[in-house]
N, C-alpha and C. Protein backbone atom coordinates (compact mmCIF):
# COMPACT_ATOMS: atom_id res chain seq x y z
N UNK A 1 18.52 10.75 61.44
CA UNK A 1 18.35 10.60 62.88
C UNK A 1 16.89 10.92 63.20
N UNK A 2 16.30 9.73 63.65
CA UNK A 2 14.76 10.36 64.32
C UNK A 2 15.01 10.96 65.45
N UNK A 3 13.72 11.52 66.11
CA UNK A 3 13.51 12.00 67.67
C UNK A 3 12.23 11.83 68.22
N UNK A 4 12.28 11.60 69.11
CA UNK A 4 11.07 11.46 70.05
C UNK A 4 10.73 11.42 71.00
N UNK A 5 10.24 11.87 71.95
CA UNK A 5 9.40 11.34 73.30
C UNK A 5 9.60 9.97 73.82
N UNK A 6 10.08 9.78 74.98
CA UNK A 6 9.80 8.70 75.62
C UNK A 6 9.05 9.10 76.95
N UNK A 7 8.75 8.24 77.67
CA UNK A 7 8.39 8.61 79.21
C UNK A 7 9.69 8.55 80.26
N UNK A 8 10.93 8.48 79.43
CA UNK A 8 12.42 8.35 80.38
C UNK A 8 13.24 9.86 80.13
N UNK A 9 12.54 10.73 78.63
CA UNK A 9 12.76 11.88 78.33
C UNK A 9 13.46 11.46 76.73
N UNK A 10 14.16 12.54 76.21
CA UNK A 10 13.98 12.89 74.71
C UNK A 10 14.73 11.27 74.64
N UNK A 11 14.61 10.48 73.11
CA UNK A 11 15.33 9.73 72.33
C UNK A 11 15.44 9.88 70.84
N UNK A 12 16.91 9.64 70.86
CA UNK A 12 18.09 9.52 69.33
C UNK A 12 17.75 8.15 68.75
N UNK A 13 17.05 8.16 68.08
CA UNK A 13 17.42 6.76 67.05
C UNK A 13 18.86 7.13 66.11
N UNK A 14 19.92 6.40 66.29
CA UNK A 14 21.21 6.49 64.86
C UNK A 14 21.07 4.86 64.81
N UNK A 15 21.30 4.89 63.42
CA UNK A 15 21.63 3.98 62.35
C UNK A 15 20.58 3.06 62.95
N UNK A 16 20.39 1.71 62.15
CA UNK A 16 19.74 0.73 62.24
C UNK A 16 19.81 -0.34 63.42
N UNK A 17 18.32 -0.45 64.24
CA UNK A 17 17.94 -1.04 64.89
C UNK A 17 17.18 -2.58 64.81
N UNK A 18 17.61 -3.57 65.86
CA UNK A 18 16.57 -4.41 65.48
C UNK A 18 14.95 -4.08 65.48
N UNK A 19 14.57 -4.90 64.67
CA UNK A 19 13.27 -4.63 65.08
C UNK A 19 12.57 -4.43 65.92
N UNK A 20 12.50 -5.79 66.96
CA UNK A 20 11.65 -5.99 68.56
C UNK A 20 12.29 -4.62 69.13
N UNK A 21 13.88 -4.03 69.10
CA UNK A 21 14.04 -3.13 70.13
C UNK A 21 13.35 -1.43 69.32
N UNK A 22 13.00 -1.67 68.28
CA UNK A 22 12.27 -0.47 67.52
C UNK A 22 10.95 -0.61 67.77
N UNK A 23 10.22 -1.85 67.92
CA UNK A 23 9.07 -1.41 68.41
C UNK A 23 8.61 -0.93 69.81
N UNK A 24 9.52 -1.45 70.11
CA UNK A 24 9.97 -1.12 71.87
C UNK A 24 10.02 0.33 72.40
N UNK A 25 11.13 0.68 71.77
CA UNK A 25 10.55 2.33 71.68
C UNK A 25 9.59 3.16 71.44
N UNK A 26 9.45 2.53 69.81
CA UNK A 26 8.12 3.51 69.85
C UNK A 26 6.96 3.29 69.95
N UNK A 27 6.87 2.17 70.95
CA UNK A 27 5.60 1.88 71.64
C UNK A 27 5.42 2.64 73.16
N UNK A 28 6.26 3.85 73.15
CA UNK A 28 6.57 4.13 74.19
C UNK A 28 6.67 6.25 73.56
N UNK A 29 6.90 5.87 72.89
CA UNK A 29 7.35 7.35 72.02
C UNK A 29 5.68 8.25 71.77
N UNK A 30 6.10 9.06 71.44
CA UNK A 30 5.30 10.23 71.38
C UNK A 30 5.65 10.91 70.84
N UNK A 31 4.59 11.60 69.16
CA UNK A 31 5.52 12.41 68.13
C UNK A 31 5.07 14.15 69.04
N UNK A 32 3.93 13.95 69.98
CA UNK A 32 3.92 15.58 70.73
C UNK A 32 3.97 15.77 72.12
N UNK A 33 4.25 16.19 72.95
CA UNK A 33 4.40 16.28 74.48
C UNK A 33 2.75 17.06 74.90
N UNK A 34 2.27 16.44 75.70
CA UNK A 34 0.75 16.93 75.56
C UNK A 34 0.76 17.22 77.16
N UNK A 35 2.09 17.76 77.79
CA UNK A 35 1.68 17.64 79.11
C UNK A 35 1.27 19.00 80.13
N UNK A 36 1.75 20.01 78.89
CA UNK A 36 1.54 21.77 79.22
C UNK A 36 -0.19 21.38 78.88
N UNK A 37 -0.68 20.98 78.18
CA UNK A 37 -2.45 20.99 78.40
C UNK A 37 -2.73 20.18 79.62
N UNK A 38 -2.41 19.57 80.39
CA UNK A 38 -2.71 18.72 81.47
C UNK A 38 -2.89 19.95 82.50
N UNK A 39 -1.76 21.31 82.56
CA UNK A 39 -1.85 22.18 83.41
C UNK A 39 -3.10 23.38 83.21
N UNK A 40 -3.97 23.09 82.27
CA UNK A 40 -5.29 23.77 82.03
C UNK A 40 -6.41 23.43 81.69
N UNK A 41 -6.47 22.06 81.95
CA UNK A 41 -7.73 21.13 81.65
C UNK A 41 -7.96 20.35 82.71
N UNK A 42 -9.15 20.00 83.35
CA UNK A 42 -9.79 19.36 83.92
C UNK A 42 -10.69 18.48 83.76
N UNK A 43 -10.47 17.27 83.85
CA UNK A 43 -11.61 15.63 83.75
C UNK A 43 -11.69 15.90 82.40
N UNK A 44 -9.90 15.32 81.69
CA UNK A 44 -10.14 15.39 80.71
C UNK A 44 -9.21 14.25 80.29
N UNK A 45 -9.20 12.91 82.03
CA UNK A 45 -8.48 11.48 81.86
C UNK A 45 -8.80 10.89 80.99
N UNK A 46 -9.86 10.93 80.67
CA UNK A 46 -10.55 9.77 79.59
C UNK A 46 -9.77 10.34 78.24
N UNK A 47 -9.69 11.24 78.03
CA UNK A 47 -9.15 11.77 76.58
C UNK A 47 -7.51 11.60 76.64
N UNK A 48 -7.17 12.04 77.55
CA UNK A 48 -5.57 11.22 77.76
C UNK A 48 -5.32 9.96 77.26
N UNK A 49 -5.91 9.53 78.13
CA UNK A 49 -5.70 7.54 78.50
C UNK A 49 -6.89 7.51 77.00
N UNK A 50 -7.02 7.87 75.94
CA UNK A 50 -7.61 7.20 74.57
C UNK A 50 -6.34 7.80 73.60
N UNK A 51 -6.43 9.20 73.39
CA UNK A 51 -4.95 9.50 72.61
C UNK A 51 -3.81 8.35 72.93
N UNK A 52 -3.77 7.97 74.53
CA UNK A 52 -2.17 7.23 74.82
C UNK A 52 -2.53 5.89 73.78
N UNK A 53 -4.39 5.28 73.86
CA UNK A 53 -4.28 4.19 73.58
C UNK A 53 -4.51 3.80 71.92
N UNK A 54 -4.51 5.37 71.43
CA UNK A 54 -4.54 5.05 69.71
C UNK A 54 -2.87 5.73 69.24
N UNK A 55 -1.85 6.55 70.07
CA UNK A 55 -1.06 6.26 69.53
C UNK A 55 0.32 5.32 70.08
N UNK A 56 -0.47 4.53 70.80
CA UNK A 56 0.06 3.04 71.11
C UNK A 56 -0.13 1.96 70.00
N UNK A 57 -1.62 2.22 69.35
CA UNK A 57 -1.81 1.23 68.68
C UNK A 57 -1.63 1.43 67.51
N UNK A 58 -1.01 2.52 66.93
CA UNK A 58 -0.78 2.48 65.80
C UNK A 58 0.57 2.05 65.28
N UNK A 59 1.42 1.70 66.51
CA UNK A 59 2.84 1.15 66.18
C UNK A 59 2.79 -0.19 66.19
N UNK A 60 1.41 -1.24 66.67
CA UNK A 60 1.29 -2.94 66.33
C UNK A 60 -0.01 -3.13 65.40
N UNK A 61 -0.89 -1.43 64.90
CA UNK A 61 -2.06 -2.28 64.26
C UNK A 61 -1.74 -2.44 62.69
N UNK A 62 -1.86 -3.61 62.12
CA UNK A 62 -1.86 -3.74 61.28
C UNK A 62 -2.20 -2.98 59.94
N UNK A 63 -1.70 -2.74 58.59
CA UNK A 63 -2.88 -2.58 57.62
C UNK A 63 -3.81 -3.36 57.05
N UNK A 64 -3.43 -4.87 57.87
CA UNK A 64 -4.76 -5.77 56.92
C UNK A 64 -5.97 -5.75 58.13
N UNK A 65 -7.03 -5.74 57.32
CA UNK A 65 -6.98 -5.74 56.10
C UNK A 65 -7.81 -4.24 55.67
N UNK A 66 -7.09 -4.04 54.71
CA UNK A 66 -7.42 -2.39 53.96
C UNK A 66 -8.71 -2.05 54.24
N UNK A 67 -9.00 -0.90 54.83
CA UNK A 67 -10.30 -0.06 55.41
C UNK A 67 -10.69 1.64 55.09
N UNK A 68 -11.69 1.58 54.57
CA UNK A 68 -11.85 3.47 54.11
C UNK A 68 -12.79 4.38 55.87
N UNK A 69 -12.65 5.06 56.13
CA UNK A 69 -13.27 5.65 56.96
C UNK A 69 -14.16 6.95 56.31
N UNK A 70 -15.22 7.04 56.12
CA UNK A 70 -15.68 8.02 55.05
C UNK A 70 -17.44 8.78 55.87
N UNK A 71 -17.03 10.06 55.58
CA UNK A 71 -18.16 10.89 56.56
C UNK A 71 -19.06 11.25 55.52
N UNK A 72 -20.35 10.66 55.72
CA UNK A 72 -21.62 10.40 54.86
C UNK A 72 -22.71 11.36 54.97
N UNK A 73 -22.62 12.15 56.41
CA UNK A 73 -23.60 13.37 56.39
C UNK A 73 -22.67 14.24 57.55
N UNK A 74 -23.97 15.05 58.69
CA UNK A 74 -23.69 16.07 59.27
C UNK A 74 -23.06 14.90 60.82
N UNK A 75 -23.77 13.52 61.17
CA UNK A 75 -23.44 13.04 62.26
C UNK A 75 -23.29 11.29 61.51
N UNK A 76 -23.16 11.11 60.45
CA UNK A 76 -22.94 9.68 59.92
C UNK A 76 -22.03 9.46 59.71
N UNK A 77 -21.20 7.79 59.62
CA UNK A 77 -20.00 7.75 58.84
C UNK A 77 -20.23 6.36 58.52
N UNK A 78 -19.28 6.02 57.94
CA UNK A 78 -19.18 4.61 56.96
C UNK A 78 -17.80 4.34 57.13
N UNK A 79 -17.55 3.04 57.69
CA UNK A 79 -16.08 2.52 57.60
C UNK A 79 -16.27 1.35 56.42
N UNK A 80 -15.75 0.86 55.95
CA UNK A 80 -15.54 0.17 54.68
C UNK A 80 -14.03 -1.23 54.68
N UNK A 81 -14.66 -2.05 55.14
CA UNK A 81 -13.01 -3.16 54.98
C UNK A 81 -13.45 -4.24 53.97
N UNK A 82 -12.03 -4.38 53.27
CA UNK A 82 -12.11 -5.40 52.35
C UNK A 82 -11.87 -6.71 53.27
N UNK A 83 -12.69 -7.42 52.62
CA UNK A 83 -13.05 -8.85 53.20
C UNK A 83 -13.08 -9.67 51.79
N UNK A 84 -12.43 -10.01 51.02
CA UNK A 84 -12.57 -10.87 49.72
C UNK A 84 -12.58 -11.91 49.90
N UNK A 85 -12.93 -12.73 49.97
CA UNK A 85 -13.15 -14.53 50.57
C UNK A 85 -13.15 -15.12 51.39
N UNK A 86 -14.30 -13.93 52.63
CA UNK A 86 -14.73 -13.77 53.76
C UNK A 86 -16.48 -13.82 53.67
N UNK A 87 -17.51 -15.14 54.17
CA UNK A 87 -18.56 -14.78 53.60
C UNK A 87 -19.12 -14.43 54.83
N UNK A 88 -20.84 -13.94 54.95
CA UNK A 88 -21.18 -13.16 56.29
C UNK A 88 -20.91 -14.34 57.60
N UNK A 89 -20.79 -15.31 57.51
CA UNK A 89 -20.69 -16.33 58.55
C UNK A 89 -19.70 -16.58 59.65
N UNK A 90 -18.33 -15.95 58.39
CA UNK A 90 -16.65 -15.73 59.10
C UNK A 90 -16.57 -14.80 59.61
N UNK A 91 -17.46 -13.50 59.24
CA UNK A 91 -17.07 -12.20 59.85
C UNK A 91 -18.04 -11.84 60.88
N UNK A 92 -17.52 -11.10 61.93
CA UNK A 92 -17.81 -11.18 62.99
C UNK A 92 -18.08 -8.99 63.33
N UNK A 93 -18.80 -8.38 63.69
CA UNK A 93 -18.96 -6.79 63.73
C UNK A 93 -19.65 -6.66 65.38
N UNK A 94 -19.12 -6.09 66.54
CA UNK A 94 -19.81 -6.17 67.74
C UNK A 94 -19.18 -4.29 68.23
N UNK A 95 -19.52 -3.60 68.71
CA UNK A 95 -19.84 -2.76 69.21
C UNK A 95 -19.40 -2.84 71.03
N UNK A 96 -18.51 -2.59 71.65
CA UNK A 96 -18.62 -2.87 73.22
C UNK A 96 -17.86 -1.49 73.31
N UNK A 97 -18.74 -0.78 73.92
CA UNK A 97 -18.78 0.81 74.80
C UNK A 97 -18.32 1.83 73.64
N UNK A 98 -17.28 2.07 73.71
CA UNK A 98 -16.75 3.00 72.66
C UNK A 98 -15.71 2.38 71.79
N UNK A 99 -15.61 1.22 71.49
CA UNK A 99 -14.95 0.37 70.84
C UNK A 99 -15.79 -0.28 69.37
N UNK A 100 -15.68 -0.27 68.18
CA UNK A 100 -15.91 -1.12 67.01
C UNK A 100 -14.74 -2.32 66.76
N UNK A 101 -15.38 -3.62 67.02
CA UNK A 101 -14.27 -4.47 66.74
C UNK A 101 -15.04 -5.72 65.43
N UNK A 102 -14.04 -5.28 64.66
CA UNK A 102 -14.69 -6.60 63.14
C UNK A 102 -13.69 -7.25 63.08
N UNK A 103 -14.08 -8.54 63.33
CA UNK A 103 -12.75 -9.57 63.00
C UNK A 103 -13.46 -10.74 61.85
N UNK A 104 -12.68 -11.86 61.78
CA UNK A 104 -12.93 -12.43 60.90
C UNK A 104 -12.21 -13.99 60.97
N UNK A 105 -12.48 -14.95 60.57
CA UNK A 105 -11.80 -16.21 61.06
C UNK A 105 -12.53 -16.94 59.50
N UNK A 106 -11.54 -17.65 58.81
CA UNK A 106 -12.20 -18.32 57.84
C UNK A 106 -12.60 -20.08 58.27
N UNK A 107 -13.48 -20.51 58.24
CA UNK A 107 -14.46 -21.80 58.56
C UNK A 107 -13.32 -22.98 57.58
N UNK A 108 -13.07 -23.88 58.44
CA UNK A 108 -12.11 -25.27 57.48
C UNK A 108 -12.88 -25.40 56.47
N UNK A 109 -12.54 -25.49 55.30
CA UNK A 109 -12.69 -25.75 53.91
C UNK A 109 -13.54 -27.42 53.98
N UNK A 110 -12.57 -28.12 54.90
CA UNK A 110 -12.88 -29.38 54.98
C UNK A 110 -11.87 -30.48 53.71
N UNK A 111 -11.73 -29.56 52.43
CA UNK A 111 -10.79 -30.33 51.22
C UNK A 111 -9.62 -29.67 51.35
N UNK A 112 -8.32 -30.73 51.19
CA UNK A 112 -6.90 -29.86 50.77
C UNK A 112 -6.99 -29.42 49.52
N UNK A 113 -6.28 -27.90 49.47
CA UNK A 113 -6.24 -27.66 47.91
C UNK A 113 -4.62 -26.96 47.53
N UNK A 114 -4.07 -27.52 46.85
CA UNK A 114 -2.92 -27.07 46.24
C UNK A 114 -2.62 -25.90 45.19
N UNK A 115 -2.24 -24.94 45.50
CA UNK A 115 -2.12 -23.73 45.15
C UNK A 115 -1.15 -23.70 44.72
N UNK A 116 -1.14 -23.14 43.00
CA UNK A 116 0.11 -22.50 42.39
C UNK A 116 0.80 -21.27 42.69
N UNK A 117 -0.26 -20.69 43.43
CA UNK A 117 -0.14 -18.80 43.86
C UNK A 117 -1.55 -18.81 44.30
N UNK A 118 -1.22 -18.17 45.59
CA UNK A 118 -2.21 -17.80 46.50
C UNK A 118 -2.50 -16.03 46.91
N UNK A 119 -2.60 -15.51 46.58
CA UNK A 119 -2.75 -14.33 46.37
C UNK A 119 -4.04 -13.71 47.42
N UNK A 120 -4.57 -14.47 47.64
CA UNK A 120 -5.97 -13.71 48.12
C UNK A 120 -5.63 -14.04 49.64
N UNK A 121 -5.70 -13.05 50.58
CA UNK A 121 -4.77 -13.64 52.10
C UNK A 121 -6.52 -13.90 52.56
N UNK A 122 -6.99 -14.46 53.23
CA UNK A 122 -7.65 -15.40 54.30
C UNK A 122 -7.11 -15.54 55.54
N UNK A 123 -6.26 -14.62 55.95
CA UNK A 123 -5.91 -15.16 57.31
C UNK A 123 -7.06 -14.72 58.45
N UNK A 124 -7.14 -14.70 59.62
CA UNK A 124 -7.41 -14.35 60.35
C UNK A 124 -7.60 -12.72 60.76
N UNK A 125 -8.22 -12.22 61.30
CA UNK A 125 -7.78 -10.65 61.98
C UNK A 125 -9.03 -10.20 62.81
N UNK A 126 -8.50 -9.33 63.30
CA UNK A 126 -9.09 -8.17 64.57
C UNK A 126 -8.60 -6.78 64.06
N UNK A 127 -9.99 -5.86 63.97
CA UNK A 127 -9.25 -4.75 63.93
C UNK A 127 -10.06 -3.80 64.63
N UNK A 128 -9.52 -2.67 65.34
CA UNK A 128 -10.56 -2.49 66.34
C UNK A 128 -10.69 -0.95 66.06
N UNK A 129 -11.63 -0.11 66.21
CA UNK A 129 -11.76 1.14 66.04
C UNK A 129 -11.90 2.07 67.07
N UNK A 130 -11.57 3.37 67.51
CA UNK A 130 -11.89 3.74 68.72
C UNK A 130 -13.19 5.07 68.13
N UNK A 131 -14.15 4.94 68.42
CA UNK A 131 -15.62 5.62 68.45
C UNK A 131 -15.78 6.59 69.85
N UNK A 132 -16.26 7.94 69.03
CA UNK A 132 -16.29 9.45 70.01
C UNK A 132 -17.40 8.72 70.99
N UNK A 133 -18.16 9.95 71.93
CA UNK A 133 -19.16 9.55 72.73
C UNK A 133 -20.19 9.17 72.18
N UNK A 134 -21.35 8.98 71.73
CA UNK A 134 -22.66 8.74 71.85
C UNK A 134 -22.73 8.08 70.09
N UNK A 135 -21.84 7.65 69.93
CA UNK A 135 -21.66 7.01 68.33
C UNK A 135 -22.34 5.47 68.34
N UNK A 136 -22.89 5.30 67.21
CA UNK A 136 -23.48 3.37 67.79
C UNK A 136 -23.82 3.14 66.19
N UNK A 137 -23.26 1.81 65.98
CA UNK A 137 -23.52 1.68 64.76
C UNK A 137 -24.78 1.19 64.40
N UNK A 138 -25.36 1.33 63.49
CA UNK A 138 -26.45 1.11 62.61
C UNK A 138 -26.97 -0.44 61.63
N UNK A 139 -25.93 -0.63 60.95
CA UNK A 139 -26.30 -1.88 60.82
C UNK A 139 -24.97 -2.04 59.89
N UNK A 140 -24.32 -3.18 59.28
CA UNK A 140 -23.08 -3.41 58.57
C UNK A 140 -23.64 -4.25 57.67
N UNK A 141 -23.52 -4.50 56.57
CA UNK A 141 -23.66 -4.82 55.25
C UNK A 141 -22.19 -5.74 54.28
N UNK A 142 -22.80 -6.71 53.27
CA UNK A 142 -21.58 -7.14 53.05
C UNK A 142 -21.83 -7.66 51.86
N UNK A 143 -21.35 -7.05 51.10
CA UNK A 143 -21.32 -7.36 49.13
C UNK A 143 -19.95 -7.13 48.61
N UNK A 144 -20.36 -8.20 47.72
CA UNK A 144 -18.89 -7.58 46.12
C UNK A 144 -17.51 -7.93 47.45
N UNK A 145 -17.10 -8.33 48.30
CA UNK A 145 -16.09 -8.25 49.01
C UNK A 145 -15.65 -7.32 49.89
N UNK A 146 -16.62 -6.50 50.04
CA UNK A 146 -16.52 -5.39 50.99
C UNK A 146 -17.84 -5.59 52.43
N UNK A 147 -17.44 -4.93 53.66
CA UNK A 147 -17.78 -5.06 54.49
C UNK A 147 -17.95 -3.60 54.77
N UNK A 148 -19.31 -2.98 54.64
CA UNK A 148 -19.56 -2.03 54.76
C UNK A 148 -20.35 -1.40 56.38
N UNK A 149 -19.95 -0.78 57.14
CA UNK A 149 -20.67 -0.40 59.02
C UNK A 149 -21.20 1.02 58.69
N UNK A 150 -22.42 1.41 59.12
CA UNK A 150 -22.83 2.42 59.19
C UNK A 150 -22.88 2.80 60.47
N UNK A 151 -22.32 4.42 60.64
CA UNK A 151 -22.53 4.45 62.01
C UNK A 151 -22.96 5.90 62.22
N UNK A 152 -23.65 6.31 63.06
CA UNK A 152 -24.37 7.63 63.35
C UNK A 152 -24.24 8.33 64.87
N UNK A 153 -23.98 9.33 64.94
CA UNK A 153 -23.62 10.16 66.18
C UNK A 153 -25.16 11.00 66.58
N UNK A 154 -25.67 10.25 67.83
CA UNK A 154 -26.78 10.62 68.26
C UNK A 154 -26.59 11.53 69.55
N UNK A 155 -26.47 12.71 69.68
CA UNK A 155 -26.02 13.46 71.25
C UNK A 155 -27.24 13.38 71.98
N UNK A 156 -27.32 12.95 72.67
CA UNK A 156 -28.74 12.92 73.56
C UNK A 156 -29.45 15.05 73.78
N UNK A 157 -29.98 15.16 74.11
CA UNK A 157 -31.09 16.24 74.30
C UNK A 157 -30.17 17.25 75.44
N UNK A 158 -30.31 16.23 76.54
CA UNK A 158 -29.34 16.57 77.94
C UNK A 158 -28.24 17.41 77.72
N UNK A 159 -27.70 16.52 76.73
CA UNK A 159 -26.12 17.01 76.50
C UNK A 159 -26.06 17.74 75.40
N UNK A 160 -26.97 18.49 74.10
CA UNK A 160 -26.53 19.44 73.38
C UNK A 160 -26.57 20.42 74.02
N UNK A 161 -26.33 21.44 73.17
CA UNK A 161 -25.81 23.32 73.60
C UNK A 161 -26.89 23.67 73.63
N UNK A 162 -27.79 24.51 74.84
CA UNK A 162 -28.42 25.41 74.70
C UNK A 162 -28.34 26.61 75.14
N UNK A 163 -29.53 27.59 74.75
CA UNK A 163 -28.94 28.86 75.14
C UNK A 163 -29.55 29.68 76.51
N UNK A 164 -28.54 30.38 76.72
CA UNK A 164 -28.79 30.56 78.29
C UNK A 164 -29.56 32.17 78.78
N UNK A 165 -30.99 32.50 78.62
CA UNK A 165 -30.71 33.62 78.66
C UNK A 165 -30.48 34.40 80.20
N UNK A 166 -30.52 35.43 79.30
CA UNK A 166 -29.93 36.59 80.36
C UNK A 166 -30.68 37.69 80.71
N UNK A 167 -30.68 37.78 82.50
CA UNK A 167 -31.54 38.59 82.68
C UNK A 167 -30.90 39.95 83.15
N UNK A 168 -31.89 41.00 83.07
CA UNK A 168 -31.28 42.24 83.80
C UNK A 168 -31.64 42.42 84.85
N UNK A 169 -30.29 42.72 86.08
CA UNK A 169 -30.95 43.10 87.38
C UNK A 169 -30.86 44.64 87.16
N UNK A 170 -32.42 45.11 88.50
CA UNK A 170 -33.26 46.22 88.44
C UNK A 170 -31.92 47.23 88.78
N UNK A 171 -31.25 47.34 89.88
CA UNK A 171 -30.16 47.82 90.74
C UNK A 171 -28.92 47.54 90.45
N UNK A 172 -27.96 48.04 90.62
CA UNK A 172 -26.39 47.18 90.60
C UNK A 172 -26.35 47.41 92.77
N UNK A 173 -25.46 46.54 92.84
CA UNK A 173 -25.65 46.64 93.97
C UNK A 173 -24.55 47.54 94.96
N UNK A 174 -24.17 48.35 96.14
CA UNK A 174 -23.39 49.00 96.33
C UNK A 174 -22.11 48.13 97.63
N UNK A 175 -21.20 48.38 97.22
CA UNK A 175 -20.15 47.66 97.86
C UNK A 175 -20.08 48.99 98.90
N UNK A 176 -20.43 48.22 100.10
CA UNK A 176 -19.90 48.78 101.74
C UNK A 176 -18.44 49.01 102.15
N UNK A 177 -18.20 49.95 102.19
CA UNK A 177 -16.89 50.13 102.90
C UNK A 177 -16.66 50.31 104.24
């Protein structure tokens, strides 16, 4: 028996469901109730409404095609997708706000070719990444069948931590009664 979160309150999965009505659910489900932090945080919609929209999307996003996510220094990272008989022309890498989206479309051949076994998929895809604040990728690269994005976390000046000092007052001051 699973359990989970809905937005109608708790749900029982027993025994076997169709599919469409299983994704149905748990496109709707929630493996944690995140709503006791709502009562001690402030302007913190944007982080809501992105959690809702990555674990929404992890119940229609695909695994194709296979991708490494790999942290390269102190503010770098490297995502990594296989692209095998994808050349730089089909694949497509664009950047819009806090979104990474690489898709890919293979170009008509132009000849029919008859295949004993086709093994190597070519289909189509979109796969989209969700990127923290001030992240921007660097440049993406593409050898040996891999599709390599570099990407680097730049915090602007404004927005790191600094330190605040502290002064001493001469007096404390006296409360009037």
């Amino acid at each position: 028996m699973g359990f989970g979160k809905c937005e109608t309150g708790p749900v029982h999965l027993e025994g076997p469901l169709p599919l469409t009505l299983l994704l149905k659910r748990m496109k709707t489900m929630r493996a944690y109730d995140f709503a006791p932090l709502h009562r001690a945080t402030v302007g913190f919609d944007r982080v809501a409404d992105l959690m809702d929209r990555v674990m929404s999307a992890e119940v229609t996003n695909s695994t194709y095609p296979p991708y490494n996510i790999e942290k390269t220094g102190d503010d770098s990272y490297r995502i990594s997708v296989a692209v095998a008989g994808f050349s730089e022309a089909d694949l497509t890498v664009e950047q819009r706000e806090n979104a990474l989206i690489v898709s890919a479309r293979k170009a008509d051949e132009g000849e029919e070719k008859t295949y004993l076994h086709r093994g190597i998929a070519t289909r189509a895809f979109e796969k989209r990444f969700h990127l923290a604040d001030h992240v921007r990728v660097t440049e993406a690269n593409h050898a040996d069948g891999m599709l390599h994005i570099e990407l680097v976390r730049e915090v602007p000046e404004a927005l790191k931590p600094r330190q605040i000092q502290i002064t001493k007052t001469s007096e404390p001051k006296a409360i009037e009664a």
